[in-house]
C-alpha atoms as a PDB file:
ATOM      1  CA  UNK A   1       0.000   0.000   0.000  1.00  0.00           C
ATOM      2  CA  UNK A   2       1.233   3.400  -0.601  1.00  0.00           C
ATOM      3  CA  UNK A   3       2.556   5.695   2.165  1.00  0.00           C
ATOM      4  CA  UNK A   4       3.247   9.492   2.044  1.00  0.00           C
ATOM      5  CA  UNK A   5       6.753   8.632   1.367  1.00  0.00           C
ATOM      6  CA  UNK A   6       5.280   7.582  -2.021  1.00  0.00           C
ATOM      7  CA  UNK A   7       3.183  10.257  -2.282  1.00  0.00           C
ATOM      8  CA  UNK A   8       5.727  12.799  -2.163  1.00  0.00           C
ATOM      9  CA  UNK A   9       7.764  11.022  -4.292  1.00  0.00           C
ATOM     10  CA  UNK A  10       5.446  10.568  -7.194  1.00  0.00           C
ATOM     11  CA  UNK A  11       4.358  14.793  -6.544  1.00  0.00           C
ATOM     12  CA  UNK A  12       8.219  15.509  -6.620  1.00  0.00           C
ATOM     13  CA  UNK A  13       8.616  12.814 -10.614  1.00  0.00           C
ATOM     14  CA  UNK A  14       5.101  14.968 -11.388  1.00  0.00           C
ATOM     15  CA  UNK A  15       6.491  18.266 -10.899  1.00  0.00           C
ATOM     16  CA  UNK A  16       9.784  17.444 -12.349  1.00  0.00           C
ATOM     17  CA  UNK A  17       8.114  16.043 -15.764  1.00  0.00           C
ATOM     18  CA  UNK A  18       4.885  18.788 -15.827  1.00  0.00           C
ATOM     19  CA  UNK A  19       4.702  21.484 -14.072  1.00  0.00           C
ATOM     20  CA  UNK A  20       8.378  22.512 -13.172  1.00  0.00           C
ATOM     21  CA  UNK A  21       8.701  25.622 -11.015  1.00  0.00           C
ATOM     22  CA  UNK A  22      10.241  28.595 -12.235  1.00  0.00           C
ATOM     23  CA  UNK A  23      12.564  30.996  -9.911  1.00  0.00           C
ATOM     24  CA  UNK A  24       9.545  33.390  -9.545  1.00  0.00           C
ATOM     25  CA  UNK A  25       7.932  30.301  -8.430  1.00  0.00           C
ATOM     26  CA  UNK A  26      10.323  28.683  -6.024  1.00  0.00           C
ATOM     27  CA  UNK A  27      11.717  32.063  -4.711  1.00  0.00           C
ATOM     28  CA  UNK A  28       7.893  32.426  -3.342  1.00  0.00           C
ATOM     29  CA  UNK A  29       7.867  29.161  -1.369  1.00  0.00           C
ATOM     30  CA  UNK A  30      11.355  30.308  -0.002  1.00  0.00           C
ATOM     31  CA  UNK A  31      10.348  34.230   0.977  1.00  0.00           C
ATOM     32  CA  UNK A  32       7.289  32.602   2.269  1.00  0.00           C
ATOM     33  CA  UNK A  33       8.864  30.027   4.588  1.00  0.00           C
ATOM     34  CA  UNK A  34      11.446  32.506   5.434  1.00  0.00           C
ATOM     35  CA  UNK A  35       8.388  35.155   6.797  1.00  0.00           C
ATOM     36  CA  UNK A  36       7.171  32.634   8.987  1.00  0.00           C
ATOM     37  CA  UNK A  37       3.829  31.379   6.626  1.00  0.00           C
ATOM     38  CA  UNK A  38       2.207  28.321   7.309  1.00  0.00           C
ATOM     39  CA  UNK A  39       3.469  25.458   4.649  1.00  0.00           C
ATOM     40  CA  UNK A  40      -0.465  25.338   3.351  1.00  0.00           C
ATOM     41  CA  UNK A  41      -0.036  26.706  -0.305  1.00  0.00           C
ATOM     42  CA  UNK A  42      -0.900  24.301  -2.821  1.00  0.00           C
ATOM     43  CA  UNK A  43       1.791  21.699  -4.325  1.00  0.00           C
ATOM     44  CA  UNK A  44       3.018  22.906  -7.633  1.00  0.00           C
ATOM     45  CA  UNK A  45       0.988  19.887  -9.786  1.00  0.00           C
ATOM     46  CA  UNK A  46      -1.933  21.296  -8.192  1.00  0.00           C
ATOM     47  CA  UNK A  47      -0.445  24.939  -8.947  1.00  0.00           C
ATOM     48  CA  UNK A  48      -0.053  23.945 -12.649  1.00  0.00           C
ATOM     49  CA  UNK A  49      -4.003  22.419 -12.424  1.00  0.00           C
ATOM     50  CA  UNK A  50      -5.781  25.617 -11.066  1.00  0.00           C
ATOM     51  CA  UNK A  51      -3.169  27.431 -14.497  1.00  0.00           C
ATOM     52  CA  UNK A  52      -4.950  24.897 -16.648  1.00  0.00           C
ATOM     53  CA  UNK A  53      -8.030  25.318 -15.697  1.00  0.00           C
ATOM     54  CA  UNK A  54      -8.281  28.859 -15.532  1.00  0.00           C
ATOM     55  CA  UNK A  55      -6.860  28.792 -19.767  1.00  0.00           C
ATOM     56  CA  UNK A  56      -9.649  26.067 -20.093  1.00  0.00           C
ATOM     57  CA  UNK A  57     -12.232  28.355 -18.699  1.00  0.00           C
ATOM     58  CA  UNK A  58     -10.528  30.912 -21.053  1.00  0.00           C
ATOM     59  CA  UNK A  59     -10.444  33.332 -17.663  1.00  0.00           C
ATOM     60  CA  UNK A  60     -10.478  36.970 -18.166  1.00  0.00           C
ATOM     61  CA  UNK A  61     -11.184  37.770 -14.436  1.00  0.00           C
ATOM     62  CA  UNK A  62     -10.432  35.465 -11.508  1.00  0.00           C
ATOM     63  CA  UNK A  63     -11.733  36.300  -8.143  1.00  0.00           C
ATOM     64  CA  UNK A  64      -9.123  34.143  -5.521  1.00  0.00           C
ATOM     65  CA  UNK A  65     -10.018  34.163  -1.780  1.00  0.00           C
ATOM     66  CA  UNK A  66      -7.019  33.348   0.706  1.00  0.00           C
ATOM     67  CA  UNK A  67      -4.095  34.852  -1.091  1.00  0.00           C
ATOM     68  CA  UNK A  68      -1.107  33.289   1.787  1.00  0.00           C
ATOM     69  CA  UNK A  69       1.825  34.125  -0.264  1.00  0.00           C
ATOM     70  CA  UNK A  70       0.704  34.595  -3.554  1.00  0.00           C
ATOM     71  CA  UNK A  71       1.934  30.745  -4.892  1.00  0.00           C
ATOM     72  CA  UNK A  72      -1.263  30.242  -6.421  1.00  0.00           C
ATOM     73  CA  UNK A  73      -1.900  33.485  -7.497  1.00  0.00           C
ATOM     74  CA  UNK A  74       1.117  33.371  -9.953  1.00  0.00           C
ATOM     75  CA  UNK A  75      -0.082  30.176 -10.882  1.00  0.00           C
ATOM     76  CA  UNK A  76      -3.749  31.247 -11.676  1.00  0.00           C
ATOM     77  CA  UNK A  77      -2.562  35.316 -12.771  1.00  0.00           C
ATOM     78  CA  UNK A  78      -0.175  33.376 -15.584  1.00  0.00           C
ATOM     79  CA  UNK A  79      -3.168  32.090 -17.433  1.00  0.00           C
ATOM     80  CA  UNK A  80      -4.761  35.336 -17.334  1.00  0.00           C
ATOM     81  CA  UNK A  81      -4.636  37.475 -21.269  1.00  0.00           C
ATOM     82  CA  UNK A  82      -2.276  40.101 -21.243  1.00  0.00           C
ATOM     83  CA  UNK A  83      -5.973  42.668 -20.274  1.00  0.00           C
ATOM     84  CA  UNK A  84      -6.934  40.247 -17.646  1.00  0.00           C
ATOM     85  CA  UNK A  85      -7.490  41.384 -14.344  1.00  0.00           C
ATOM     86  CA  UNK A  86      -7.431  39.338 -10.824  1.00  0.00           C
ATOM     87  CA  UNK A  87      -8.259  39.946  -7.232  1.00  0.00           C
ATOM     88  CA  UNK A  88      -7.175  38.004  -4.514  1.00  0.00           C
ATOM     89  CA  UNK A  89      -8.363  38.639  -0.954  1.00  0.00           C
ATOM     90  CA  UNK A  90      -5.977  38.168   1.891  1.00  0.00           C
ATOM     91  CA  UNK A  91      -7.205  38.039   5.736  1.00  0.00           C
ATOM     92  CA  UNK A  92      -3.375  39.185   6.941  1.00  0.00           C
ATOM     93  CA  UNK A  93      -1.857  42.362   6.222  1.00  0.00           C
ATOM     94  CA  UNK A  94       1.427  39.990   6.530  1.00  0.00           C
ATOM     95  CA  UNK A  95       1.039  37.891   4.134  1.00  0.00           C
ATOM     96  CA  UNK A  96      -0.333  40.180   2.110  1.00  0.00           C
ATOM     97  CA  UNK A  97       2.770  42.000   1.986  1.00  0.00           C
ATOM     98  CA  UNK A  98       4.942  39.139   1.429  1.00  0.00           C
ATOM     99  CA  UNK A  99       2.315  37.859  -1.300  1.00  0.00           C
ATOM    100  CA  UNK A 100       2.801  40.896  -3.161  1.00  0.00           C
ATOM    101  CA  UNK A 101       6.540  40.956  -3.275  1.00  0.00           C
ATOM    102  CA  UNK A 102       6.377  37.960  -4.586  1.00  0.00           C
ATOM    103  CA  UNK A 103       4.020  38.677  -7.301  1.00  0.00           C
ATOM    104  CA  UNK A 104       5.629  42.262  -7.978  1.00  0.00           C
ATOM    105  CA  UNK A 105       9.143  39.488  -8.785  1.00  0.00           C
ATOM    106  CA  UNK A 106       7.034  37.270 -10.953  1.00  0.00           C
ATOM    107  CA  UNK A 107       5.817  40.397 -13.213  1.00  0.00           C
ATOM    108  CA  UNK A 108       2.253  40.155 -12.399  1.00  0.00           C
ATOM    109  CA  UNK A 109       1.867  43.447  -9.535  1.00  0.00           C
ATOM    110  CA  UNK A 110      -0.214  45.188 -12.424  1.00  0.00           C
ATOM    111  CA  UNK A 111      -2.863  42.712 -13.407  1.00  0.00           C
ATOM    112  CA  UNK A 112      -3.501  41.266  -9.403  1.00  0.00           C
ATOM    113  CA  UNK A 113      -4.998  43.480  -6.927  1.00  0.00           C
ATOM    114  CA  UNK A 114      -4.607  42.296  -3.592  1.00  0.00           C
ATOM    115  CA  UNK A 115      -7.400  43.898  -0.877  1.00  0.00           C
ATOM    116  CA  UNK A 116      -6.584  42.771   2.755  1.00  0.00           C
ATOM    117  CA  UNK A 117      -9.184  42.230   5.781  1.00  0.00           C
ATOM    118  CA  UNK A 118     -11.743  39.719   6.662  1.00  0.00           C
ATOM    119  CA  UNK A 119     -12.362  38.106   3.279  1.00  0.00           C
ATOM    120  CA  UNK A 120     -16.589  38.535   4.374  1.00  0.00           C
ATOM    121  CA  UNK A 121     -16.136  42.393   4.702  1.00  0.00           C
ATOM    122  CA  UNK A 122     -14.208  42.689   1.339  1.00  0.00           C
ATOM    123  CA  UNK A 123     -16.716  40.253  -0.550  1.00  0.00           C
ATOM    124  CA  UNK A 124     -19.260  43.227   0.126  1.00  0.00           C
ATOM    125  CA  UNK A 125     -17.724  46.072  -0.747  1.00  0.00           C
ATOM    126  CA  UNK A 126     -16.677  44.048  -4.021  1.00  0.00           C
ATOM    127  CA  UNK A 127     -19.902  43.301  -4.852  1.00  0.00           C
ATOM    128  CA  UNK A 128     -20.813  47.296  -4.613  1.00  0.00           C
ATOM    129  CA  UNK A 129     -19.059  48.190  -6.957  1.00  0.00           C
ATOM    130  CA  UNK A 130     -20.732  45.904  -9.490  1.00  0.00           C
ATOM    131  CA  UNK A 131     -17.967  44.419 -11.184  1.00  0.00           C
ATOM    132  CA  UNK A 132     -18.751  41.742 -14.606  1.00  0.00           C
ATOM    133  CA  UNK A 133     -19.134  38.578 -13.198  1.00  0.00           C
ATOM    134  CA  UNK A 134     -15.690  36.686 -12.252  1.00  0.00           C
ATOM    135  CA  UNK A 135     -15.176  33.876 -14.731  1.00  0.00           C
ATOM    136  CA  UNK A 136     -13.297  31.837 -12.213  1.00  0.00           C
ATOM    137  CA  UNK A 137     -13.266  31.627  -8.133  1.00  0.00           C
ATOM    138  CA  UNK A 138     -10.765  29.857  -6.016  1.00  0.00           C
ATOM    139  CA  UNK A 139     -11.444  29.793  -2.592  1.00  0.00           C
ATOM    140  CA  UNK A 140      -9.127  28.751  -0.332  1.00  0.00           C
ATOM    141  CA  UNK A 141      -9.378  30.306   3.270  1.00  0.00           C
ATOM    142  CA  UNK A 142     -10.508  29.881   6.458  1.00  0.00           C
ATOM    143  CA  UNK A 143     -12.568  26.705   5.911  1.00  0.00           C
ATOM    144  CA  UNK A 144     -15.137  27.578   8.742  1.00  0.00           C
ATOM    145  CA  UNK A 145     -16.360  29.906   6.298  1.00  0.00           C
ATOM    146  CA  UNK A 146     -16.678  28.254   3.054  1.00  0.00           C
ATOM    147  CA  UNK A 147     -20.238  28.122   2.362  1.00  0.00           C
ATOM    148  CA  UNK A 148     -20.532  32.050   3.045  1.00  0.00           C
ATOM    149  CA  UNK A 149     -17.641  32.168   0.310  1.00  0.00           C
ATOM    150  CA  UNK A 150     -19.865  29.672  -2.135  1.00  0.00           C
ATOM    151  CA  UNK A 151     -22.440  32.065  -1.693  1.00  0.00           C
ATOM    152  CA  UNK A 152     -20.455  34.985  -2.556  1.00  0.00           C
ATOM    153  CA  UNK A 153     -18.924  33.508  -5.713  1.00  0.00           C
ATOM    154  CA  UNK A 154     -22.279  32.869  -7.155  1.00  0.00           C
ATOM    155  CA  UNK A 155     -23.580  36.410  -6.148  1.00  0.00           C
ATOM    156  CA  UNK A 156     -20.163  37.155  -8.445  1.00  0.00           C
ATOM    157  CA  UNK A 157     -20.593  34.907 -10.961  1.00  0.00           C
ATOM    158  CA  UNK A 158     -22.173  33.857 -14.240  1.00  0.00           C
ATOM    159  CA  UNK A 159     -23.770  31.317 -15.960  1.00  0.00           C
ATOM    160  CA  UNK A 160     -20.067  28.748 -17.568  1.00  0.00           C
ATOM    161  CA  UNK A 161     -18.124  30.518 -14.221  1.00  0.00           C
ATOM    162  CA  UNK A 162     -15.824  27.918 -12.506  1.00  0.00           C
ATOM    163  CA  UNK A 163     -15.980  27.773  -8.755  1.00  0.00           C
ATOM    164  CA  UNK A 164     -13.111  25.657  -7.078  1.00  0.00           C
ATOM    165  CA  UNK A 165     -12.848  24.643  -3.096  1.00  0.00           C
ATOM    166  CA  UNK A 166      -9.443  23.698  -1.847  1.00  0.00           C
ATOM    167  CA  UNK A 167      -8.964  21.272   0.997  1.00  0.00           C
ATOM    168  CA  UNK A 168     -12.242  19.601   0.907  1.00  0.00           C
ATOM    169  CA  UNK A 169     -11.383  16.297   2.054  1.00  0.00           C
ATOM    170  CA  UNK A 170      -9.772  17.326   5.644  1.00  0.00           C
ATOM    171  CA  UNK A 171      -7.602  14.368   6.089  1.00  0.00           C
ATOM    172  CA  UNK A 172     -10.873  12.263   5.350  1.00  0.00           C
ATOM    173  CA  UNK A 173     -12.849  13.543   8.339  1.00  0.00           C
ATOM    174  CA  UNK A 174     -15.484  15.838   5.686  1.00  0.00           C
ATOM    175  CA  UNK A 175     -17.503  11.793   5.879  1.00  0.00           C
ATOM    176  CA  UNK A 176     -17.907  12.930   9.401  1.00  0.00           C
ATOM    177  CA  UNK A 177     -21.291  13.798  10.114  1.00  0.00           C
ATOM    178  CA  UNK A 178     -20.256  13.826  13.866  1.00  0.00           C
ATOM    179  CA  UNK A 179     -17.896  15.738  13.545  1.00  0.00           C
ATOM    180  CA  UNK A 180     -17.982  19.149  15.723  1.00  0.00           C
ATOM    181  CA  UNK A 181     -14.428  20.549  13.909  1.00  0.00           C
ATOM    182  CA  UNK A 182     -15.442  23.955  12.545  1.00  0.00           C
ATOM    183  CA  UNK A 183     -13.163  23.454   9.053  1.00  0.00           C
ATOM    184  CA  UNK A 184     -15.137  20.099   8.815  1.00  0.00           C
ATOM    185  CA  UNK A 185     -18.381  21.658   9.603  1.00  0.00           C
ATOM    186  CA  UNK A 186     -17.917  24.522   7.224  1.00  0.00           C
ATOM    187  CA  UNK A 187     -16.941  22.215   4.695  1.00  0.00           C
ATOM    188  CA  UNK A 188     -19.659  19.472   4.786  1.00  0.00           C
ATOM    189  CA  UNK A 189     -21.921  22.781   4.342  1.00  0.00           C
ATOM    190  CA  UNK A 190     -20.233  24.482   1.398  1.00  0.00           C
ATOM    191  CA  UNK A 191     -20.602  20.687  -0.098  1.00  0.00           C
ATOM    192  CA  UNK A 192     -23.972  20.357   0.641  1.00  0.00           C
ATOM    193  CA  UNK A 193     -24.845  23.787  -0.255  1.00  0.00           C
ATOM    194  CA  UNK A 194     -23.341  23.338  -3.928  1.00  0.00           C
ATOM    195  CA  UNK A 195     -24.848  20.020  -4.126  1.00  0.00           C
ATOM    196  CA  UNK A 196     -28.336  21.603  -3.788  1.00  0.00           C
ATOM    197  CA  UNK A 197     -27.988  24.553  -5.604  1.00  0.00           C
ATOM    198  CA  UNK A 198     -29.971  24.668  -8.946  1.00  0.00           C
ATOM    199  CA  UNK A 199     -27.017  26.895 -10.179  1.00  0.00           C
ATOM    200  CA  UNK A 200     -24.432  24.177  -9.981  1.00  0.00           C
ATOM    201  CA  UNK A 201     -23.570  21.114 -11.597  1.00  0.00           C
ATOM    202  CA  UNK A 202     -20.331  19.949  -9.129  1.00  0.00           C
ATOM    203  CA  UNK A 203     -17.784  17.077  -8.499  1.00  0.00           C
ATOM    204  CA  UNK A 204     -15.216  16.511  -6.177  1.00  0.00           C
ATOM    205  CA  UNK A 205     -11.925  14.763  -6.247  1.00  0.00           C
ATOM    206  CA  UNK A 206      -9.715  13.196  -3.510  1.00  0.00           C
ATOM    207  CA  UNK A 207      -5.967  13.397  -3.547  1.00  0.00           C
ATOM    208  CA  UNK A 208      -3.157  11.990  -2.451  1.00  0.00           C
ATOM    209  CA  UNK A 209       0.610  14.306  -2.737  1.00  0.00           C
ATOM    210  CA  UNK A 210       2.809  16.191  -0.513  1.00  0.00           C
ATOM    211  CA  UNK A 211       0.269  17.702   1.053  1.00  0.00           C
ATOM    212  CA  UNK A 212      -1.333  14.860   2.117  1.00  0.00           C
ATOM    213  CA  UNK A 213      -4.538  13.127   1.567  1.00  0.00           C
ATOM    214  CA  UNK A 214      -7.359  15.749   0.394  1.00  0.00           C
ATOM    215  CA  UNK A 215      -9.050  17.368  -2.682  1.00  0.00           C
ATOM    216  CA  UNK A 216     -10.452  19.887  -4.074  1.00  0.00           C
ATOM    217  CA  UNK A 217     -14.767  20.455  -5.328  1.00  0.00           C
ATOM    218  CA  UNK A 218     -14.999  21.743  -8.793  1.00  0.00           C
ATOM    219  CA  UNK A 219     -18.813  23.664  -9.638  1.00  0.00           C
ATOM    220  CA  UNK A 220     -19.563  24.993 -12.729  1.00  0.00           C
ATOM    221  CA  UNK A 221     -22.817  27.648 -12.741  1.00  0.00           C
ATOM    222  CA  UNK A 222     -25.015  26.583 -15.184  1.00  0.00           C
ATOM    223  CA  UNK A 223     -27.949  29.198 -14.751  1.00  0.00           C
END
Protein backbone atom coordinates (compact mmCIF):
# COMPACT_ATOMS: atom_id res chain seq x y z
CA UNK A 1 0.00 0.00 0.00
CA UNK A 2 1.23 3.40 -0.60
CA UNK A 3 2.56 5.69 2.16
CA UNK A 4 3.25 9.49 2.04
CA UNK A 5 6.75 8.63 1.37
CA UNK A 6 5.28 7.58 -2.02
CA UNK A 7 3.18 10.26 -2.28
CA UNK A 8 5.73 12.80 -2.16
CA UNK A 9 7.76 11.02 -4.29
CA UNK A 10 5.45 10.57 -7.19
CA UNK A 11 4.36 14.79 -6.54
CA UNK A 12 8.22 15.51 -6.62
CA UNK A 13 8.62 12.81 -10.61
CA UNK A 14 5.10 14.97 -11.39
CA UNK A 15 6.49 18.27 -10.90
CA UNK A 16 9.78 17.44 -12.35
CA UNK A 17 8.11 16.04 -15.76
CA UNK A 18 4.89 18.79 -15.83
CA UNK A 19 4.70 21.48 -14.07
CA UNK A 20 8.38 22.51 -13.17
CA UNK A 21 8.70 25.62 -11.01
CA UNK A 22 10.24 28.60 -12.23
CA UNK A 23 12.56 31.00 -9.91
CA UNK A 24 9.54 33.39 -9.55
CA UNK A 25 7.93 30.30 -8.43
CA UNK A 26 10.32 28.68 -6.02
CA UNK A 27 11.72 32.06 -4.71
CA UNK A 28 7.89 32.43 -3.34
CA UNK A 29 7.87 29.16 -1.37
CA UNK A 30 11.36 30.31 0.00
CA UNK A 31 10.35 34.23 0.98
CA UNK A 32 7.29 32.60 2.27
CA UNK A 33 8.86 30.03 4.59
CA UNK A 34 11.45 32.51 5.43
CA UNK A 35 8.39 35.16 6.80
CA UNK A 36 7.17 32.63 8.99
CA UNK A 37 3.83 31.38 6.63
CA UNK A 38 2.21 28.32 7.31
CA UNK A 39 3.47 25.46 4.65
CA UNK A 40 -0.47 25.34 3.35
CA UNK A 41 -0.04 26.71 -0.31
CA UNK A 42 -0.90 24.30 -2.82
CA UNK A 43 1.79 21.70 -4.32
CA UNK A 44 3.02 22.91 -7.63
CA UNK A 45 0.99 19.89 -9.79
CA UNK A 46 -1.93 21.30 -8.19
CA UNK A 47 -0.45 24.94 -8.95
CA UNK A 48 -0.05 23.95 -12.65
CA UNK A 49 -4.00 22.42 -12.42
CA UNK A 50 -5.78 25.62 -11.07
CA UNK A 51 -3.17 27.43 -14.50
CA UNK A 52 -4.95 24.90 -16.65
CA UNK A 53 -8.03 25.32 -15.70
CA UNK A 54 -8.28 28.86 -15.53
CA UNK A 55 -6.86 28.79 -19.77
CA UNK A 56 -9.65 26.07 -20.09
CA UNK A 57 -12.23 28.35 -18.70
CA UNK A 58 -10.53 30.91 -21.05
CA UNK A 59 -10.44 33.33 -17.66
CA UNK A 60 -10.48 36.97 -18.17
CA UNK A 61 -11.18 37.77 -14.44
CA UNK A 62 -10.43 35.47 -11.51
CA UNK A 63 -11.73 36.30 -8.14
CA UNK A 64 -9.12 34.14 -5.52
CA UNK A 65 -10.02 34.16 -1.78
CA UNK A 66 -7.02 33.35 0.71
CA UNK A 67 -4.09 34.85 -1.09
CA UNK A 68 -1.11 33.29 1.79
CA UNK A 69 1.83 34.13 -0.26
CA UNK A 70 0.70 34.59 -3.55
CA UNK A 71 1.93 30.74 -4.89
CA UNK A 72 -1.26 30.24 -6.42
CA UNK A 73 -1.90 33.48 -7.50
CA UNK A 74 1.12 33.37 -9.95
CA UNK A 75 -0.08 30.18 -10.88
CA UNK A 76 -3.75 31.25 -11.68
CA UNK A 77 -2.56 35.32 -12.77
CA UNK A 78 -0.18 33.38 -15.58
CA UNK A 79 -3.17 32.09 -17.43
CA UNK A 80 -4.76 35.34 -17.33
CA UNK A 81 -4.64 37.48 -21.27
CA UNK A 82 -2.28 40.10 -21.24
CA UNK A 83 -5.97 42.67 -20.27
CA UNK A 84 -6.93 40.25 -17.65
CA UNK A 85 -7.49 41.38 -14.34
CA UNK A 86 -7.43 39.34 -10.82
CA UNK A 87 -8.26 39.95 -7.23
CA UNK A 88 -7.18 38.00 -4.51
CA UNK A 89 -8.36 38.64 -0.95
CA UNK A 90 -5.98 38.17 1.89
CA UNK A 91 -7.21 38.04 5.74
CA UNK A 92 -3.37 39.19 6.94
CA UNK A 93 -1.86 42.36 6.22
CA UNK A 94 1.43 39.99 6.53
CA UNK A 95 1.04 37.89 4.13
CA UNK A 96 -0.33 40.18 2.11
CA UNK A 97 2.77 42.00 1.99
CA UNK A 98 4.94 39.14 1.43
CA UNK A 99 2.32 37.86 -1.30
CA UNK A 100 2.80 40.90 -3.16
CA UNK A 101 6.54 40.96 -3.27
CA UNK A 102 6.38 37.96 -4.59
CA UNK A 103 4.02 38.68 -7.30
CA UNK A 104 5.63 42.26 -7.98
CA UNK A 105 9.14 39.49 -8.78
CA UNK A 106 7.03 37.27 -10.95
CA UNK A 107 5.82 40.40 -13.21
CA UNK A 108 2.25 40.16 -12.40
CA UNK A 109 1.87 43.45 -9.54
CA UNK A 110 -0.21 45.19 -12.42
CA UNK A 111 -2.86 42.71 -13.41
CA UNK A 112 -3.50 41.27 -9.40
CA UNK A 113 -5.00 43.48 -6.93
CA UNK A 114 -4.61 42.30 -3.59
CA UNK A 115 -7.40 43.90 -0.88
CA UNK A 116 -6.58 42.77 2.75
CA UNK A 117 -9.18 42.23 5.78
CA UNK A 118 -11.74 39.72 6.66
CA UNK A 119 -12.36 38.11 3.28
CA UNK A 120 -16.59 38.54 4.37
CA UNK A 121 -16.14 42.39 4.70
CA UNK A 122 -14.21 42.69 1.34
CA UNK A 123 -16.72 40.25 -0.55
CA UNK A 124 -19.26 43.23 0.13
CA UNK A 125 -17.72 46.07 -0.75
CA UNK A 126 -16.68 44.05 -4.02
CA UNK A 127 -19.90 43.30 -4.85
CA UNK A 128 -20.81 47.30 -4.61
CA UNK A 129 -19.06 48.19 -6.96
CA UNK A 130 -20.73 45.90 -9.49
CA UNK A 131 -17.97 44.42 -11.18
CA UNK A 132 -18.75 41.74 -14.61
CA UNK A 133 -19.13 38.58 -13.20
CA UNK A 134 -15.69 36.69 -12.25
CA UNK A 135 -15.18 33.88 -14.73
CA UNK A 136 -13.30 31.84 -12.21
CA UNK A 137 -13.27 31.63 -8.13
CA UNK A 138 -10.77 29.86 -6.02
CA UNK A 139 -11.44 29.79 -2.59
CA UNK A 140 -9.13 28.75 -0.33
CA UNK A 141 -9.38 30.31 3.27
CA UNK A 142 -10.51 29.88 6.46
CA UNK A 143 -12.57 26.70 5.91
CA UNK A 144 -15.14 27.58 8.74
CA UNK A 145 -16.36 29.91 6.30
CA UNK A 146 -16.68 28.25 3.05
CA UNK A 147 -20.24 28.12 2.36
CA UNK A 148 -20.53 32.05 3.05
CA UNK A 149 -17.64 32.17 0.31
CA UNK A 150 -19.86 29.67 -2.14
CA UNK A 151 -22.44 32.07 -1.69
CA UNK A 152 -20.46 34.99 -2.56
CA UNK A 153 -18.92 33.51 -5.71
CA UNK A 154 -22.28 32.87 -7.15
CA UNK A 155 -23.58 36.41 -6.15
CA UNK A 156 -20.16 37.16 -8.45
CA UNK A 157 -20.59 34.91 -10.96
CA UNK A 158 -22.17 33.86 -14.24
CA UNK A 159 -23.77 31.32 -15.96
CA UNK A 160 -20.07 28.75 -17.57
CA UNK A 161 -18.12 30.52 -14.22
CA UNK A 162 -15.82 27.92 -12.51
CA UNK A 163 -15.98 27.77 -8.75
CA UNK A 164 -13.11 25.66 -7.08
CA UNK A 165 -12.85 24.64 -3.10
CA UNK A 166 -9.44 23.70 -1.85
CA UNK A 167 -8.96 21.27 1.00
CA UNK A 168 -12.24 19.60 0.91
CA UNK A 169 -11.38 16.30 2.05
CA UNK A 170 -9.77 17.33 5.64
CA UNK A 171 -7.60 14.37 6.09
CA UNK A 172 -10.87 12.26 5.35
CA UNK A 173 -12.85 13.54 8.34
CA UNK A 174 -15.48 15.84 5.69
CA UNK A 175 -17.50 11.79 5.88
CA UNK A 176 -17.91 12.93 9.40
CA UNK A 177 -21.29 13.80 10.11
CA UNK A 178 -20.26 13.83 13.87
CA UNK A 179 -17.90 15.74 13.54
CA UNK A 180 -17.98 19.15 15.72
CA UNK A 181 -14.43 20.55 13.91
CA UNK A 182 -15.44 23.95 12.54
CA UNK A 183 -13.16 23.45 9.05
CA UNK A 184 -15.14 20.10 8.81
CA UNK A 185 -18.38 21.66 9.60
CA UNK A 186 -17.92 24.52 7.22
CA UNK A 187 -16.94 22.22 4.70
CA UNK A 188 -19.66 19.47 4.79
CA UNK A 189 -21.92 22.78 4.34
CA UNK A 190 -20.23 24.48 1.40
CA UNK A 191 -20.60 20.69 -0.10
CA UNK A 192 -23.97 20.36 0.64
CA UNK A 193 -24.84 23.79 -0.26
CA UNK A 194 -23.34 23.34 -3.93
CA UNK A 195 -24.85 20.02 -4.13
CA UNK A 196 -28.34 21.60 -3.79
CA UNK A 197 -27.99 24.55 -5.60
CA UNK A 198 -29.97 24.67 -8.95
CA UNK A 199 -27.02 26.89 -10.18
CA UNK A 200 -24.43 24.18 -9.98
CA UNK A 201 -23.57 21.11 -11.60
CA UNK A 202 -20.33 19.95 -9.13
CA UNK A 203 -17.78 17.08 -8.50
CA UNK A 204 -15.22 16.51 -6.18
CA UNK A 205 -11.92 14.76 -6.25
CA UNK A 206 -9.72 13.20 -3.51
CA UNK A 207 -5.97 13.40 -3.55
CA UNK A 208 -3.16 11.99 -2.45
CA UNK A 209 0.61 14.31 -2.74
CA UNK A 210 2.81 16.19 -0.51
CA UNK A 211 0.27 17.70 1.05
CA UNK A 212 -1.33 14.86 2.12
CA UNK A 213 -4.54 13.13 1.57
CA UNK A 214 -7.36 15.75 0.39
CA UNK A 215 -9.05 17.37 -2.68
CA UNK A 216 -10.45 19.89 -4.07
CA UNK A 217 -14.77 20.46 -5.33
CA UNK A 218 -15.00 21.74 -8.79
CA UNK A 219 -18.81 23.66 -9.64
CA UNK A 220 -19.56 24.99 -12.73
CA UNK A 221 -22.82 27.65 -12.74
CA UNK A 222 -25.02 26.58 -15.18
CA UNK A 223 -27.95 29.20 -14.75
Amino acid sequence: MSDSRTWDDVDAYFTTHLSPEDDALRAAVRDSEAAGLPSIAVTAPQGKLLHLLALIQGARTILEIGTLGGYSTIWLARALPADGRMISLEYSPKHAEVAARNLARAGLDKQVEIRVGPALDSLPRLAAEHPAPFDLVFIDADKANNPHYVEWALKLTAEGSLIIVDNVVRGGRVADPGSTDPDVRGTRAAIELIGSHPRLAATAIQTVGAKSYDGFALARVVR
